[in-house]
C-alpha atoms as a PDB file:
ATOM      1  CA  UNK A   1      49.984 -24.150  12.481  1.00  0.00           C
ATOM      2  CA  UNK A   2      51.539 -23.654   9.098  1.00  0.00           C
ATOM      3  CA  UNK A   3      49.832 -20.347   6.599  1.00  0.00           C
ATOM      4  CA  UNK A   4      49.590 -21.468   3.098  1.00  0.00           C
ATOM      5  CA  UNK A   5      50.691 -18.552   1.011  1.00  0.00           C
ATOM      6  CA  UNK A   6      49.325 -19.854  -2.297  1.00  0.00           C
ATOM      7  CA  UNK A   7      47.263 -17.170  -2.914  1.00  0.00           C
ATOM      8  CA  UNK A   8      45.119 -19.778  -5.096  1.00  0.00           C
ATOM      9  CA  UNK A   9      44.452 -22.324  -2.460  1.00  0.00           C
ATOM     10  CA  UNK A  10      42.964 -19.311  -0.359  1.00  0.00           C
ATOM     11  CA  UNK A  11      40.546 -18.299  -2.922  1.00  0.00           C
ATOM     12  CA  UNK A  12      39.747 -21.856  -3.948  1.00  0.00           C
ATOM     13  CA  UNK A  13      39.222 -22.055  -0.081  1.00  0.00           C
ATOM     14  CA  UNK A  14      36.752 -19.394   0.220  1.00  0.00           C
ATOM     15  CA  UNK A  15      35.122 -20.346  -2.992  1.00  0.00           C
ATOM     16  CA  UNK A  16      33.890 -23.824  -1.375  1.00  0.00           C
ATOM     17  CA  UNK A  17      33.390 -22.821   1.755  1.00  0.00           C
ATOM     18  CA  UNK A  18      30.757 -20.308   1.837  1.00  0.00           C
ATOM     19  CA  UNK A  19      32.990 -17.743   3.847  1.00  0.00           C
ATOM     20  CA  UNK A  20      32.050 -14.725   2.244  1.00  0.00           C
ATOM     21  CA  UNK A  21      28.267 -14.576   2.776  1.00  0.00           C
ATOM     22  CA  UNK A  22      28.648 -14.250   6.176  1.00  0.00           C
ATOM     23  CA  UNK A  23      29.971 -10.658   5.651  1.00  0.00           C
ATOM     24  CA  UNK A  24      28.358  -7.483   4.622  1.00  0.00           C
ATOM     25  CA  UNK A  25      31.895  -6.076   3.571  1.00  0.00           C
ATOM     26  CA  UNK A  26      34.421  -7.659   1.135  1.00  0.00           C
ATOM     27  CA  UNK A  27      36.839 -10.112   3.237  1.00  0.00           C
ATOM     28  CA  UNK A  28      38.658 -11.531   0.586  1.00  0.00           C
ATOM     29  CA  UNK A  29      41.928  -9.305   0.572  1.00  0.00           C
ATOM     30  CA  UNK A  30      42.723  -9.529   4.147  1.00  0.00           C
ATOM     31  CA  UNK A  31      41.982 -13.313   4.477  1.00  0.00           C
ATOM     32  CA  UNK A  32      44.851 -15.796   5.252  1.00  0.00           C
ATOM     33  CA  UNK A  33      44.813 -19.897   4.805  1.00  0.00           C
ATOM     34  CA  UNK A  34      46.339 -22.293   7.680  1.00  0.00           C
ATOM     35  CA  UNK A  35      46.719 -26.046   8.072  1.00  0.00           C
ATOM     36  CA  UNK A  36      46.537 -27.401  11.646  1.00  0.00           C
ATOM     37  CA  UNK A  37      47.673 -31.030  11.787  1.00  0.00           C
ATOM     38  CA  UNK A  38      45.974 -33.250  14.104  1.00  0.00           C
ATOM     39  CA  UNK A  39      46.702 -32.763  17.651  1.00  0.00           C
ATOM     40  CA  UNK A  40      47.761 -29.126  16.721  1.00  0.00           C
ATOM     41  CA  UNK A  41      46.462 -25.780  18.559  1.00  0.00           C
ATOM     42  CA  UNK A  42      44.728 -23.542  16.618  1.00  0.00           C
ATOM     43  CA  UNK A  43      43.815 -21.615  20.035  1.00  0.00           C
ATOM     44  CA  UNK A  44      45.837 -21.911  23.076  1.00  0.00           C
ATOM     45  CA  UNK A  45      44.539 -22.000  26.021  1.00  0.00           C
ATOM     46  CA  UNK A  46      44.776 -18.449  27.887  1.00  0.00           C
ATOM     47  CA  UNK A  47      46.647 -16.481  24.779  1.00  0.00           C
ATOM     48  CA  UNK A  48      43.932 -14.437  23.143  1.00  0.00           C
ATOM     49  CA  UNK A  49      43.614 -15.480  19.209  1.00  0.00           C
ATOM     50  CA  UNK A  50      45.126 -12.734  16.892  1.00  0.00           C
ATOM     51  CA  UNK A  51      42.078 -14.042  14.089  1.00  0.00           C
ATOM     52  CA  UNK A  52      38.989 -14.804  13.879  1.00  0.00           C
ATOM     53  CA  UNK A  53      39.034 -18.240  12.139  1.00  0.00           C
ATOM     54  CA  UNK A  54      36.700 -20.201   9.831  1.00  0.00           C
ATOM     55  CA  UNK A  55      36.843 -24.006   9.988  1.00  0.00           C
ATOM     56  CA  UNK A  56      36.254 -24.925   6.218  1.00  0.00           C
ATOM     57  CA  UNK A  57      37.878 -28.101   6.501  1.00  0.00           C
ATOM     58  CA  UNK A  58      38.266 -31.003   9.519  1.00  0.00           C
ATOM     59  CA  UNK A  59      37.184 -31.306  13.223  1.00  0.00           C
ATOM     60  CA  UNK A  60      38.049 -30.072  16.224  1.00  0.00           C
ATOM     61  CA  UNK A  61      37.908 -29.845  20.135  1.00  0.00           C
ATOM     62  CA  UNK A  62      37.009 -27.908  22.757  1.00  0.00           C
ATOM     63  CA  UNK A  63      38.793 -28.302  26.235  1.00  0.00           C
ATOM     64  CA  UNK A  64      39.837 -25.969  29.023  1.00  0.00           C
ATOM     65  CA  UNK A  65      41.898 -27.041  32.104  1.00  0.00           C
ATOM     66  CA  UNK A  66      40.854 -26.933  35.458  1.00  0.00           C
ATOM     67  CA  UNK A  67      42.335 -25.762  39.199  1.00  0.00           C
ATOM     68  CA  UNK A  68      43.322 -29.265  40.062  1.00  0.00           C
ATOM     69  CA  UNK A  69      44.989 -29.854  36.692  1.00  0.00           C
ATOM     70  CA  UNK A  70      42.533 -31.730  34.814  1.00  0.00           C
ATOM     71  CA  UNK A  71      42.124 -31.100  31.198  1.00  0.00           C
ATOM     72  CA  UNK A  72      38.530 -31.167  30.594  1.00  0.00           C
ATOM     73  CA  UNK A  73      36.466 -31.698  27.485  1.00  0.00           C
ATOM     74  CA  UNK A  74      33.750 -29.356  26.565  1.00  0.00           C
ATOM     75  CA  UNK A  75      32.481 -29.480  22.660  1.00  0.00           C
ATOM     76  CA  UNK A  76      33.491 -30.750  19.404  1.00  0.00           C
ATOM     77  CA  UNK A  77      32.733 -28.843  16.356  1.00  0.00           C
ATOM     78  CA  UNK A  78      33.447 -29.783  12.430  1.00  0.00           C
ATOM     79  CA  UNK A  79      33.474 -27.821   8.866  1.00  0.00           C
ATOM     80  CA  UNK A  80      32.603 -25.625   8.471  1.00  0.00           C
ATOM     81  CA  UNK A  81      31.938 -23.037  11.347  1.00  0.00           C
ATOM     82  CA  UNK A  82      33.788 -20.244  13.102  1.00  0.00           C
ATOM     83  CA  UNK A  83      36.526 -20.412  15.798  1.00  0.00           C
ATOM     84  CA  UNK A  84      37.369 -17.652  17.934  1.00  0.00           C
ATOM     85  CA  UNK A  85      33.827 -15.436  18.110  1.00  0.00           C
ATOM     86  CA  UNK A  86      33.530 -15.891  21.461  1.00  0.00           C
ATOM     87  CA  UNK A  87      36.927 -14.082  22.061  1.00  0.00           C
ATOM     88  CA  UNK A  88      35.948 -11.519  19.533  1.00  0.00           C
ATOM     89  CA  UNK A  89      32.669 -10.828  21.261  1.00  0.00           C
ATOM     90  CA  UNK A  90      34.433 -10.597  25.320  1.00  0.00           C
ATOM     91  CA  UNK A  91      37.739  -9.576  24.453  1.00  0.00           C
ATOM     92  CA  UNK A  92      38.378  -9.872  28.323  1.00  0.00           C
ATOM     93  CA  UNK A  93      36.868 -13.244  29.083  1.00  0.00           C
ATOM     94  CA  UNK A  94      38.660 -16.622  29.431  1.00  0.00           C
ATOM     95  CA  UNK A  95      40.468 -18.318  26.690  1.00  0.00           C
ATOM     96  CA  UNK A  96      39.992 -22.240  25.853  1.00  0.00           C
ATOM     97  CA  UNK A  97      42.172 -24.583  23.714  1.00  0.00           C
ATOM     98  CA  UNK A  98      40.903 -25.436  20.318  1.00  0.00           C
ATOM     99  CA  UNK A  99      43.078 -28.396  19.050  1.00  0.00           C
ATOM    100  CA  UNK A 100      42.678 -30.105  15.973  1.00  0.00           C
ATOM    101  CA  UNK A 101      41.275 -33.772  15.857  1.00  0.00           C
ATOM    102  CA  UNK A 102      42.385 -34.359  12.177  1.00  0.00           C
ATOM    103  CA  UNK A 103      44.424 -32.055   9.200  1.00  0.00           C
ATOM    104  CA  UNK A 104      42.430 -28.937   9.760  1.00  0.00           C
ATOM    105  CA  UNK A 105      42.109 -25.738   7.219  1.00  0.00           C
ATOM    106  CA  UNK A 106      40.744 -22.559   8.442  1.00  0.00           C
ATOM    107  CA  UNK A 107      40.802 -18.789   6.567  1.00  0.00           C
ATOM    108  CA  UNK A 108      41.614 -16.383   9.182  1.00  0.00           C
ATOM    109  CA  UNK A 109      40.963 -12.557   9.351  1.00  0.00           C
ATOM    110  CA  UNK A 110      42.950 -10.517  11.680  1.00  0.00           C
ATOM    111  CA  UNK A 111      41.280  -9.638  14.450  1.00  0.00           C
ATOM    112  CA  UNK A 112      42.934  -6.050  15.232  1.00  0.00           C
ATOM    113  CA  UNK A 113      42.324  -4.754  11.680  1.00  0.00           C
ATOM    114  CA  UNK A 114      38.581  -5.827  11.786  1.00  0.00           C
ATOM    115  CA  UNK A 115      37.339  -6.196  15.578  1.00  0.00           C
ATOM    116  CA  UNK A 116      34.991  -3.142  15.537  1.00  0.00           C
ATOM    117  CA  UNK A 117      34.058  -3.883  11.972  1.00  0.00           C
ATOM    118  CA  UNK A 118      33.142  -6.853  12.829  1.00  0.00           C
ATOM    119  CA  UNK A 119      31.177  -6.039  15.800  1.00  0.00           C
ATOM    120  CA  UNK A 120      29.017  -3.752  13.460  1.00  0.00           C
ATOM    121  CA  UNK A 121      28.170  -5.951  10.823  1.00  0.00           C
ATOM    122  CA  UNK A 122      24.564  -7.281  11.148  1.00  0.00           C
ATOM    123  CA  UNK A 123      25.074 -10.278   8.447  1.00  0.00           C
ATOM    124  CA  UNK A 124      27.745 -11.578  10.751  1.00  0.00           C
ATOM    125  CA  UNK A 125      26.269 -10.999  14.138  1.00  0.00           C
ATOM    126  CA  UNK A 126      23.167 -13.046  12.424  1.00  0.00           C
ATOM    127  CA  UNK A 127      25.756 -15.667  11.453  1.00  0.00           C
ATOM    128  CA  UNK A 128      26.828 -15.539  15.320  1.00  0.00           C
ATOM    129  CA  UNK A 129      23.105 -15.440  16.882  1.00  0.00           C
ATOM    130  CA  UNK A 130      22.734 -18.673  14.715  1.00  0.00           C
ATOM    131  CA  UNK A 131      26.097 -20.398  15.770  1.00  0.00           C
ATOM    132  CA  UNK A 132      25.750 -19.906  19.597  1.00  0.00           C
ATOM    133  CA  UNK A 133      21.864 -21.144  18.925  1.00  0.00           C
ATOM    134  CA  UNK A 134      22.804 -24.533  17.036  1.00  0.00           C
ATOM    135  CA  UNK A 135      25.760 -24.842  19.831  1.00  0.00           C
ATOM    136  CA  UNK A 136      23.024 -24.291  23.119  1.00  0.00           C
ATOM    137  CA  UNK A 137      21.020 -27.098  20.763  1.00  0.00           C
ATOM    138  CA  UNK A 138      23.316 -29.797  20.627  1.00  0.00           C
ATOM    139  CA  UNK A 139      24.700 -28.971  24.208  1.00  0.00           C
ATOM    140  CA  UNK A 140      20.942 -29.651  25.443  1.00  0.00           C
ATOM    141  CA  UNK A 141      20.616 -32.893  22.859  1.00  0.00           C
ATOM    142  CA  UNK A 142      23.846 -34.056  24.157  1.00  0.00           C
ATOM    143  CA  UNK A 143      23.092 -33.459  27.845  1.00  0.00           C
ATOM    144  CA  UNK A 144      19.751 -35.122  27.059  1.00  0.00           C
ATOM    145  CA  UNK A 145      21.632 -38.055  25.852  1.00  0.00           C
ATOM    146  CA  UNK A 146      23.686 -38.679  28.714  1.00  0.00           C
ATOM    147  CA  UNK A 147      20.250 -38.630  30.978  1.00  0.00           C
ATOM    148  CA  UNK A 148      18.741 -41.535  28.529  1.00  0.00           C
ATOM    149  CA  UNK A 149      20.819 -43.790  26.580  1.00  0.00           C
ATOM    150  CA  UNK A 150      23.018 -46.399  28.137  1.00  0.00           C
ATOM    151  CA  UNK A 151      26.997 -45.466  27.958  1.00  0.00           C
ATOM    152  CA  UNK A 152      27.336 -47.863  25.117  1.00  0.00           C
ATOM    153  CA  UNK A 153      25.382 -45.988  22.895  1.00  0.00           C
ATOM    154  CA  UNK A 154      27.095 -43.053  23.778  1.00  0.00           C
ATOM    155  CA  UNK A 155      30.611 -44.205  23.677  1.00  0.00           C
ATOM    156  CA  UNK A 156      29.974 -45.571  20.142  1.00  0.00           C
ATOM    157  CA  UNK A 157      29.496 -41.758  19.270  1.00  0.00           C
ATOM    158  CA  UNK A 158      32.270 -40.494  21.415  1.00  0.00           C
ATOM    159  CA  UNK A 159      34.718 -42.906  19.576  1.00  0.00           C
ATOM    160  CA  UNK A 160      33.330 -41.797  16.240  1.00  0.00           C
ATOM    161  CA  UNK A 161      33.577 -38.265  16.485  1.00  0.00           C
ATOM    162  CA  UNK A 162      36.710 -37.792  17.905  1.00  0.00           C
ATOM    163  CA  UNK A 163      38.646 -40.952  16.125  1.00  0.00           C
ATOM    164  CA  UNK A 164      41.795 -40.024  13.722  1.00  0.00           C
ATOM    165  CA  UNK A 165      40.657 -41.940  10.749  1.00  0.00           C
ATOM    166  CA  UNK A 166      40.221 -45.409  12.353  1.00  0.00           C
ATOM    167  CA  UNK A 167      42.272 -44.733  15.393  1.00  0.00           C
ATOM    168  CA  UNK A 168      40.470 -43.402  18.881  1.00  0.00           C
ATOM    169  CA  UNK A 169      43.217 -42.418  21.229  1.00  0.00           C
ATOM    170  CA  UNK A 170      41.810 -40.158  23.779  1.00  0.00           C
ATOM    171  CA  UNK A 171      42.334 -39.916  27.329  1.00  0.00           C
ATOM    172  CA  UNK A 172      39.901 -42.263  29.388  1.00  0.00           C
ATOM    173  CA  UNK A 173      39.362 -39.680  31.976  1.00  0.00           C
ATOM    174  CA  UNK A 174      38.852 -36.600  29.469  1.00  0.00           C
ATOM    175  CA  UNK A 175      36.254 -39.098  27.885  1.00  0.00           C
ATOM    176  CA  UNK A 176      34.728 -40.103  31.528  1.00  0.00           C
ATOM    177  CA  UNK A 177      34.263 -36.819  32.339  1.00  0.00           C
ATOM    178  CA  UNK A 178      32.579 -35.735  29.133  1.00  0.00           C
ATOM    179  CA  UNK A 179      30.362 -38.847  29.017  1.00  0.00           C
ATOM    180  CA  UNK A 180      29.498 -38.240  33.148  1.00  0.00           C
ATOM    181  CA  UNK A 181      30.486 -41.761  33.884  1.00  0.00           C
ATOM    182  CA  UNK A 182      33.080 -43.407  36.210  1.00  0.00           C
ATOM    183  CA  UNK A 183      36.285 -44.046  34.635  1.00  0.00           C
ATOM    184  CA  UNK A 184      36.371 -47.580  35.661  1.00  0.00           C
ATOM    185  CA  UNK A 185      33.068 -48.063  33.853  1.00  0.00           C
ATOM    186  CA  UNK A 186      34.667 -46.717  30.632  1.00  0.00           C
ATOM    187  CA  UNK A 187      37.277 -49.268  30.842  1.00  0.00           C
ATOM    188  CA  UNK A 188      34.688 -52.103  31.283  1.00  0.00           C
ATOM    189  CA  UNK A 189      32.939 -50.635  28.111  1.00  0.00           C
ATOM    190  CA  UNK A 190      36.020 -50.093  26.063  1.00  0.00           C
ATOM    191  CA  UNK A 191      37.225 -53.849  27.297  1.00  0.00           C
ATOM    192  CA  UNK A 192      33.759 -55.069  26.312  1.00  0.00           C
ATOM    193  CA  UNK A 193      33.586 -53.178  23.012  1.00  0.00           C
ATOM    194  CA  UNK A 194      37.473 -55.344  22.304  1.00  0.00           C
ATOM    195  CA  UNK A 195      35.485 -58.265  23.069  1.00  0.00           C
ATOM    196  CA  UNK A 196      32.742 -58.153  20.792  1.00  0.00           C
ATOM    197  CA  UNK A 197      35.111 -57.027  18.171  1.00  0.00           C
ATOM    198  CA  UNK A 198      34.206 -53.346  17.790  1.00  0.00           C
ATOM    199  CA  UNK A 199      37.453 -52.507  18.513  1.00  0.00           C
ATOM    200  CA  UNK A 200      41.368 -53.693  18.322  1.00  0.00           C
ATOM    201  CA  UNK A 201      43.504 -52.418  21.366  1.00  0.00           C
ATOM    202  CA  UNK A 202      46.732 -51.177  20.120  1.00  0.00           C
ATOM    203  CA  UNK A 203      49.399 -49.989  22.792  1.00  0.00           C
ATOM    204  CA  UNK A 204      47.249 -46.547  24.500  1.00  0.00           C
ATOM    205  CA  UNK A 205      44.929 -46.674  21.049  1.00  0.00           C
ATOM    206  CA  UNK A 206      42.313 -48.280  19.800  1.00  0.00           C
ATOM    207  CA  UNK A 207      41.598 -49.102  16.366  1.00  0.00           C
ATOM    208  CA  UNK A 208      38.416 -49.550  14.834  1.00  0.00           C
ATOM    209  CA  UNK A 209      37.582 -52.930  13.809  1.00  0.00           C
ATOM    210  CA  UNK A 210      33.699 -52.971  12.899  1.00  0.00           C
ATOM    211  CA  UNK A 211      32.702 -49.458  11.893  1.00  0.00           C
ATOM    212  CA  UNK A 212      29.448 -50.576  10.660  1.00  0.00           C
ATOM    213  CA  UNK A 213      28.423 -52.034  14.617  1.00  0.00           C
ATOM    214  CA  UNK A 214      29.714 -48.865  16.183  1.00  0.00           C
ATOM    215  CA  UNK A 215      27.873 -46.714  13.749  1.00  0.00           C
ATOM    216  CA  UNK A 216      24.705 -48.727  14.513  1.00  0.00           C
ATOM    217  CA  UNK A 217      24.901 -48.594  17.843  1.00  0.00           C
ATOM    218  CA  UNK A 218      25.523 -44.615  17.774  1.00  0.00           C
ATOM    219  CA  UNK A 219      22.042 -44.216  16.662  1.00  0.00           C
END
């Protein structure tokens, strides 16, 4: 990740974004500005985050990776909201990647200055209780989801939320996993979806061809 410096893009930053009412205690001084490019870390997996981040700008992903190897998908969470509270809360528990899906901006306030602050602020540990709640909500939406709706419904809003612009490019057995299918009935989906002209197959990507269909078949 790169830290803007402009000391005007940061306040312009925490002027749109809402950052500051999530504090009982003036932030503004201490706060830093990043860009994370798509594809980018802004966590890495197993190094414990030196800031508590705020996503004002882009999407990202979650993902951890497992014994056998396997990077796994867990969540996928857009501007703005904060990265890095679960570290802040369980200083000792496990680390997961957060990698940028598209050109990400996130203020950042360093963690060792303002940890115990932090942790005694009741405006943000509201701001937390209400995170974690919407998260456990679209975790039980999504998981409902996968129970109902055939995966062609569901793939339309994979492809959708985690496409670069028009491009989808990500792995077919990340995607399997996090849709609970097989990954040879992704393929047959993904072939089918070329077909019918949702989608143009370009080397290992896919580029969206009919945004409209896709978009009505996500809902």
């Amino acid at each position: 990740m790169k830290q803007i410096r402009s000391r005007e893009a940061v306040e312009r930053c925490i002027a749109a974004s809402g950052y500051r009412e999530h504090f009982s205690f003036d932030v503004r001084e201490d706060t830093a500005l990043f860009q994370a490019e798509a594809g980018e870390y802004i966590i890495r997996e197993g190094i414990m985050p030196e800031y508590l981040f705020y996503l004002c700008q882009g999407r990202v992903k979650l993902c951890t990776t497992m014994e056998n190897g396997q990077v796994r998908l867990i969540d996928f969470f857009q501007a703005p909201c904060f990265i890095g509270e679960m570290e802040l809360i369980s200083a000792d528990g496990e680390v997961r990647a957060v990698q940028a899906l598209e050109p990400c901006r996130c203020l950042a306030l360093p963690l060792a200055r303002h940890r115990e602050r932090l942790l005694r602020d009741p405006r943000f540990l509201l701001e937390l209780c209400r995170l974690l709640a919407e998260k456990n909500r679209r975790n039980v939406i999504a998981f409902t989801r996968n129970q109902s709706f055939p995966l062609g419904n569901r793939l339309a809003s994979f492809i959708l939320l985690t496409a670069e612009g028009d491009i989808y490019r990500q792995p077919h057995t990340q995607a399997a996993e996090y849709l609970g299918v097989s990954y040879r009935h992704l393929l047959y989906v993904l072939a089918d979806f070329v077909k019918r002209g949702y989608l143009q197959k370009e080397g290992r990507s896919y580029r969206i061809a009919d945004r409209p269909a896709l978009e009505r078949l996500s809902r």
